[in-house]
N, C-alpha and C. Protein backbone atom coordinates (compact mmCIF):
# COMPACT_ATOMS: atom_id res chain seq x y z
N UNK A 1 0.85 -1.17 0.00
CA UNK A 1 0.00 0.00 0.00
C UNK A 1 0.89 1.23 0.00
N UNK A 2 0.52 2.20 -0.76
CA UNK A 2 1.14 3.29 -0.56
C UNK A 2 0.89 4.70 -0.17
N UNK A 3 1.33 5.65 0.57
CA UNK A 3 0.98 6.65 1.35
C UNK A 3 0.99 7.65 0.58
N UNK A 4 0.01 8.49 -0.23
CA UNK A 4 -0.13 9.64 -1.07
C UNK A 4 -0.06 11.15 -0.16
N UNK A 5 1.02 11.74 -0.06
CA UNK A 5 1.11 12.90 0.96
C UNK A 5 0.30 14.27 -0.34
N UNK A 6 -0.18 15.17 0.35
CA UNK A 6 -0.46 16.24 -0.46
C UNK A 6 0.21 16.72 -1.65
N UNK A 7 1.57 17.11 -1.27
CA UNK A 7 2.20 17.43 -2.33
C UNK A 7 2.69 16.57 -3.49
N UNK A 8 2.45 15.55 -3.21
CA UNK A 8 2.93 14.72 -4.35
C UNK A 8 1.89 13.90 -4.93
N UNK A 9 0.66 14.29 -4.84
CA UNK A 9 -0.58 14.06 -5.23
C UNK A 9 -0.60 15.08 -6.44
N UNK A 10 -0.32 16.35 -6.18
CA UNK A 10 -0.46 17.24 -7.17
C UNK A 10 0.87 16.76 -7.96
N UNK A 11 1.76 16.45 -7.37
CA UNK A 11 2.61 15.54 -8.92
C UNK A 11 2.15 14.98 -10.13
N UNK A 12 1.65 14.16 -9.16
CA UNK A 12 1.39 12.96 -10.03
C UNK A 12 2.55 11.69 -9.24
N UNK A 13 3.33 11.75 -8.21
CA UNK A 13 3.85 10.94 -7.74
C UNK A 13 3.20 9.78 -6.13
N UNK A 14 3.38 8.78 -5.74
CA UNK A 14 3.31 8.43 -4.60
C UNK A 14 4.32 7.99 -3.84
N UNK A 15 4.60 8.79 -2.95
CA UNK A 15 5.90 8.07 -1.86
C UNK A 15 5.86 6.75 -1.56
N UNK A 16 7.19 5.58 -1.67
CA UNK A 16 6.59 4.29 -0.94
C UNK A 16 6.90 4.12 0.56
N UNK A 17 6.42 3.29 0.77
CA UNK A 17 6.16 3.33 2.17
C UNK A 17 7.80 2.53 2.69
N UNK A 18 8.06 2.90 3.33
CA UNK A 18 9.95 2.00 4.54
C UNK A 18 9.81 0.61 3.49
N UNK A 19 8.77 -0.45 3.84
CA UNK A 19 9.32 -1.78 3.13
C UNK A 19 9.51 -1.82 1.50
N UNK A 20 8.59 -1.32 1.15
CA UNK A 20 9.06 -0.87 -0.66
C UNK A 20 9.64 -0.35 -0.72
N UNK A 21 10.73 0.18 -0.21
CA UNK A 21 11.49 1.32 -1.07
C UNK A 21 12.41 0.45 -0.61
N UNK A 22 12.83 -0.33 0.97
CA UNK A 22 13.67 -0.98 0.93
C UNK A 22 13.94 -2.63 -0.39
N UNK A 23 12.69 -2.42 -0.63
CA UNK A 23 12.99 -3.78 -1.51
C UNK A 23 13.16 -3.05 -2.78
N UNK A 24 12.85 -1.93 -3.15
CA UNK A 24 13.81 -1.30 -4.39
C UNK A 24 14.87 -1.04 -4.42
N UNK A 25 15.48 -0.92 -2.86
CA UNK A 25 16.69 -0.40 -3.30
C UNK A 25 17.85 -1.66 -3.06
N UNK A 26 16.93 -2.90 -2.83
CA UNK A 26 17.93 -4.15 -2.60
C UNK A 26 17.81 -4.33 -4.59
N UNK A 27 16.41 -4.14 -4.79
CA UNK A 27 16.97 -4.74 -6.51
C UNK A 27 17.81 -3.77 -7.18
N UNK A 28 18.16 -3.00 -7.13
CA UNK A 28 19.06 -1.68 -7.27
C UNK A 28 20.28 -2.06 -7.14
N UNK A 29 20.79 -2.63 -5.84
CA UNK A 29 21.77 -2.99 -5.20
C UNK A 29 22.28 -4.66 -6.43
N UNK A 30 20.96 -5.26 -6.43
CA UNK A 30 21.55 -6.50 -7.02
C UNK A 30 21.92 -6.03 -8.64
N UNK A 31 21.30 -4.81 -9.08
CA UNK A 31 21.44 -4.33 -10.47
C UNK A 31 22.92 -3.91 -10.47
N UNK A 32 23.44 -3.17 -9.75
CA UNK A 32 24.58 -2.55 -9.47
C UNK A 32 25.69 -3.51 -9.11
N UNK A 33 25.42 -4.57 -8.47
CA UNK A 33 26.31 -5.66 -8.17
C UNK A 33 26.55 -6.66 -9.84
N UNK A 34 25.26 -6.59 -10.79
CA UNK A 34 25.48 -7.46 -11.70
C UNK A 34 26.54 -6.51 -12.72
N UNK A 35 25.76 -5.41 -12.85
CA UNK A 35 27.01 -4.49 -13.58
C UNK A 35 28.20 -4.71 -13.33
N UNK A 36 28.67 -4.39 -11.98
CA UNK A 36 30.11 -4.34 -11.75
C UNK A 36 30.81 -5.57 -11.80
N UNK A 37 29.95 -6.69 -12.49
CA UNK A 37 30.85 -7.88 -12.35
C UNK A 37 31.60 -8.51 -13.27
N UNK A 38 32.51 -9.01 -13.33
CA UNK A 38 33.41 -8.87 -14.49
C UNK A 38 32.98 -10.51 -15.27
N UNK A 39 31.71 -10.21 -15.94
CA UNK A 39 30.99 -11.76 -16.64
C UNK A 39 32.56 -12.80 -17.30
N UNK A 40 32.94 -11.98 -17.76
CA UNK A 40 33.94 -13.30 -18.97
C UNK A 40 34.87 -13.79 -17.80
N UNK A 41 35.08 -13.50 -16.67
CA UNK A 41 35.96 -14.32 -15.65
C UNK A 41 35.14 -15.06 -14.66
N UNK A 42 33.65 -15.04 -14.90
CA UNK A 42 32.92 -15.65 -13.87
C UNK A 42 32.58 -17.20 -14.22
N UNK A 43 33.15 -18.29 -13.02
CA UNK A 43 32.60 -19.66 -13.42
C UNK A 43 31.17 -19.67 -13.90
N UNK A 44 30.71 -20.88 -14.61
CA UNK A 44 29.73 -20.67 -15.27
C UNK A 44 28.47 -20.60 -14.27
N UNK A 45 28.79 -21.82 -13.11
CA UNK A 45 28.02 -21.55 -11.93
C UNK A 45 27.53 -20.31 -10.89
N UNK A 46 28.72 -19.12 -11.59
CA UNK A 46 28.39 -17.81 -10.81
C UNK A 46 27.42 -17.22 -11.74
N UNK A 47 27.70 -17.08 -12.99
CA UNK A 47 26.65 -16.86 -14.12
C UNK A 47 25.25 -17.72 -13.76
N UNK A 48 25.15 -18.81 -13.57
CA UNK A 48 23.76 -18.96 -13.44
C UNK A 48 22.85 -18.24 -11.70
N UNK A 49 24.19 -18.19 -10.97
CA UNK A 49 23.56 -17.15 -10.12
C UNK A 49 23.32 -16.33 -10.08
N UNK A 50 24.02 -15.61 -10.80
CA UNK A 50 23.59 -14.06 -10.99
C UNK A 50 22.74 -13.72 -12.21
N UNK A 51 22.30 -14.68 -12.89
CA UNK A 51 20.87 -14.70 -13.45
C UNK A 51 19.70 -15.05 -12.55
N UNK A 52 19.59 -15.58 -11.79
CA UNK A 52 18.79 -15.83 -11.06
C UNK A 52 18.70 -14.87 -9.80
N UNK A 53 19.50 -14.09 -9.39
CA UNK A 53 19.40 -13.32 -8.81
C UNK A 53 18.51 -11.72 -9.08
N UNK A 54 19.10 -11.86 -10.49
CA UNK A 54 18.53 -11.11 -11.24
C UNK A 54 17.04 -11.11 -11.97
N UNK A 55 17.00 -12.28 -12.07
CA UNK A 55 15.64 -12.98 -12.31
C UNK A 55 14.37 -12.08 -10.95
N UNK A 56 15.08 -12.28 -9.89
CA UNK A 56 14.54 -12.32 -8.46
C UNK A 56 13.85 -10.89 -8.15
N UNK A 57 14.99 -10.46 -8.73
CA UNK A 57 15.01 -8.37 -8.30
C UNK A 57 14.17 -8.14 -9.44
N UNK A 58 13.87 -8.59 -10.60
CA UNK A 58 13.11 -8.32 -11.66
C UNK A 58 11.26 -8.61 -11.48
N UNK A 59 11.22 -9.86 -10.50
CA UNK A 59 9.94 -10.15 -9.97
C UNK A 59 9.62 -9.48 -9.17
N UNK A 60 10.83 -8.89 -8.40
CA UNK A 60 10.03 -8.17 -6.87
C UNK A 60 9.32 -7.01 -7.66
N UNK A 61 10.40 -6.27 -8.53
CA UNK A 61 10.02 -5.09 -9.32
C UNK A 61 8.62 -4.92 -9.86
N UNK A 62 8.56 -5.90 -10.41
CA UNK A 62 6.87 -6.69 -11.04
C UNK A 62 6.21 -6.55 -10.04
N UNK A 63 6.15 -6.93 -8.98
CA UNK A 63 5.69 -7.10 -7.69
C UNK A 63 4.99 -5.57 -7.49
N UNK A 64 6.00 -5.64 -7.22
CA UNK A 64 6.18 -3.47 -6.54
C UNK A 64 5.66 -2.54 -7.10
N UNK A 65 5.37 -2.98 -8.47
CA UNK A 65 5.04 -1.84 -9.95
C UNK A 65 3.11 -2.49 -9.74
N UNK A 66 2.95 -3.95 -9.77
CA UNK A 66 1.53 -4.04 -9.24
C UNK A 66 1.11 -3.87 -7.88
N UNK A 67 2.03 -3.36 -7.17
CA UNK A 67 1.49 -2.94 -5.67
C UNK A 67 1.50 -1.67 -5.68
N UNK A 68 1.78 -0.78 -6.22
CA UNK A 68 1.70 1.00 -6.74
C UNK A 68 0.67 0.93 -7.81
N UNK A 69 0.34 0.34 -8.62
CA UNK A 69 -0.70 0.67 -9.73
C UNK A 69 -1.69 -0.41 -10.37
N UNK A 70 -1.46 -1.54 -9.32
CA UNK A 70 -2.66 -2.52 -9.83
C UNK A 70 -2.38 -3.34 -11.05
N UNK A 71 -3.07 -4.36 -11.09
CA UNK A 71 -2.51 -5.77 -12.38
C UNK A 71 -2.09 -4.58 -13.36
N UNK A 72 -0.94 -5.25 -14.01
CA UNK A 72 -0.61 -4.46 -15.21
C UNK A 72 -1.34 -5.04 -16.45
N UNK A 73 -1.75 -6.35 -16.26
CA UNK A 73 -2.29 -7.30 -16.99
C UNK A 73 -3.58 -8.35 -16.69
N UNK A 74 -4.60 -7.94 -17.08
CA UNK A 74 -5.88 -8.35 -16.41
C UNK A 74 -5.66 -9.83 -16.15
């Protein structure tokens, strides 16, 4: 659920609330961790983790984007 304060109503924005924003800024964190990683030296087993990690932060996102604005998809 998210907390619509006055001023950002007249945005057009909604603030998220402490636990969403913390779980945006962990998929953020895992976005920023996949960047900086140097793929062509990674065993192949680290590659399938960090697809799946990525996989993970991509669902929460999904998640998060239908918990701010409702099914994206009936």
């Amino acid at each position: 659920m998210t907390e619509i304060p006055a001023d950002s109503a007249e945005t057009g924005r909604a603030r998220l609330m402490p636990p969403q924003a913390a779980r945006l800024a962990m998929d953020r964190l895992d976005l920023a961790r996949a960047r900086a990683a140097d793929l062509a030296a990674m065993e192949p087993h680290d590659l399938v983790l960090l697809v799946e990690q990525l996989r993970g932060a991509l669902h929460d996102v999904l998640l998060l984007v239908e918990e701010l604005a409702g099914p994206t998809i009936p």
